[in-house]
Protein backbone atom coordinates (compact mmCIF):
# COMPACT_ATOMS: atom_id res chain seq x y z
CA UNK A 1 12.27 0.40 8.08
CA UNK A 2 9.44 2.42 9.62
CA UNK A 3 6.21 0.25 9.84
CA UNK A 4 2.59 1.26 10.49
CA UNK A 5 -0.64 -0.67 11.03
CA UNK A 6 -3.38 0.67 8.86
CA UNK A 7 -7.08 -0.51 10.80
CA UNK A 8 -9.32 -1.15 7.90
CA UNK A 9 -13.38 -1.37 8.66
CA UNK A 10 -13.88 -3.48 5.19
CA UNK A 11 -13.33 -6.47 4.33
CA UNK A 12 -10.62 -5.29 1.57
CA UNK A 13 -9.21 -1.88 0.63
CA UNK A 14 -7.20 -0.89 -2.69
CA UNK A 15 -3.69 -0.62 -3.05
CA UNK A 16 -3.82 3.19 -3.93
CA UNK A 17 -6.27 3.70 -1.79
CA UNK A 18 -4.17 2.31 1.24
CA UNK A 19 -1.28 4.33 0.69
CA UNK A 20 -3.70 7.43 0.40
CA UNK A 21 -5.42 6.30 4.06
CA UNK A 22 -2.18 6.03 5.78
CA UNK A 23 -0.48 8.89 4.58
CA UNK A 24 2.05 7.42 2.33
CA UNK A 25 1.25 10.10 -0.25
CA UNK A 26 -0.77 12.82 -0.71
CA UNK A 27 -2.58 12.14 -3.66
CA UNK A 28 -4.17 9.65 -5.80
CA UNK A 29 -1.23 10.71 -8.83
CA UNK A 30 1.40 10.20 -6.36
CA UNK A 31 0.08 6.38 -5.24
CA UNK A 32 -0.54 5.81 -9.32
CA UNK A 33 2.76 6.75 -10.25
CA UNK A 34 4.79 4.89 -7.80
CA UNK A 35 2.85 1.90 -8.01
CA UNK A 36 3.37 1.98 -11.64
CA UNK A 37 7.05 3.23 -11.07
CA UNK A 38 7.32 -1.05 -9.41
CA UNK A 39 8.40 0.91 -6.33
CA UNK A 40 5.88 -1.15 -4.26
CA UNK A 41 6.27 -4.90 -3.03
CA UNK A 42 2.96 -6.67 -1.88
CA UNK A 43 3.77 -9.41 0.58
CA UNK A 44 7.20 -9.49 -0.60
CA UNK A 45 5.78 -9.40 -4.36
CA UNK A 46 6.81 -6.32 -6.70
CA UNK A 47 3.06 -5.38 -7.61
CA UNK A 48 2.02 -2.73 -10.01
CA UNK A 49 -2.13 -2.99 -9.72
CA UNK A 50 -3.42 -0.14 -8.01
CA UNK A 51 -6.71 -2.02 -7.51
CA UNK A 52 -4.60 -4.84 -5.55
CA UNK A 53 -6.95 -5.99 -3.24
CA UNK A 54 -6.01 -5.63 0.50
CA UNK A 55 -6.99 -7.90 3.19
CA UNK A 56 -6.26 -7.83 7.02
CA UNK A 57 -2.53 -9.62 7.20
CA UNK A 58 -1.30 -8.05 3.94
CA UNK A 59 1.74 -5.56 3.74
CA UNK A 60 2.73 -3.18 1.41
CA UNK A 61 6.33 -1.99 1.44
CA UNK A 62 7.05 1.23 -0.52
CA UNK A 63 10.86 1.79 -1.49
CA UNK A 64 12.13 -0.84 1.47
CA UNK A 65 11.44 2.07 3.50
CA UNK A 66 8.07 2.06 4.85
CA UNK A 67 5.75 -0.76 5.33
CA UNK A 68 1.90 -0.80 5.90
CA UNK A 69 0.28 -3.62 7.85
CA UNK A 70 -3.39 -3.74 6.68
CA UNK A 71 -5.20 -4.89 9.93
């Protein structure tokens, strides 16, 4: 599993929006329609809100293949 610490400046960022920042997709469609698709886990947590909060210690896992470490 590739993993990748995303540096945030805020004190939370959104779910779509984190995958956008790091380069998981390339759009804003792309992050809505996996997110929807279930094929992102939150903290070990299947999550489908693309507002998801994100705070510093939180991971996002996309398709057990890449993981995003909100720092």
């Amino acid at each position: 599993m590739e993993s990748h610490n995303v540096k945030i400046q805020t004190e939370f960022i959104k779910l779509q929006d984190l995958l956008k920042f790091a380069g998981a997709v390339e759009t804003g469609g792309d992050a809505k329609r996996i997110i929807q698709e279930g094929r992102v886990r939150v903290n070990g947590e299947a999550c489908t809100m693309r507002g998801k909060k994100m705070r510093p210690g939180d991971r996002a896992c996309i398709d057990a293949e890449t993981e995003l470490v909100v720092t």
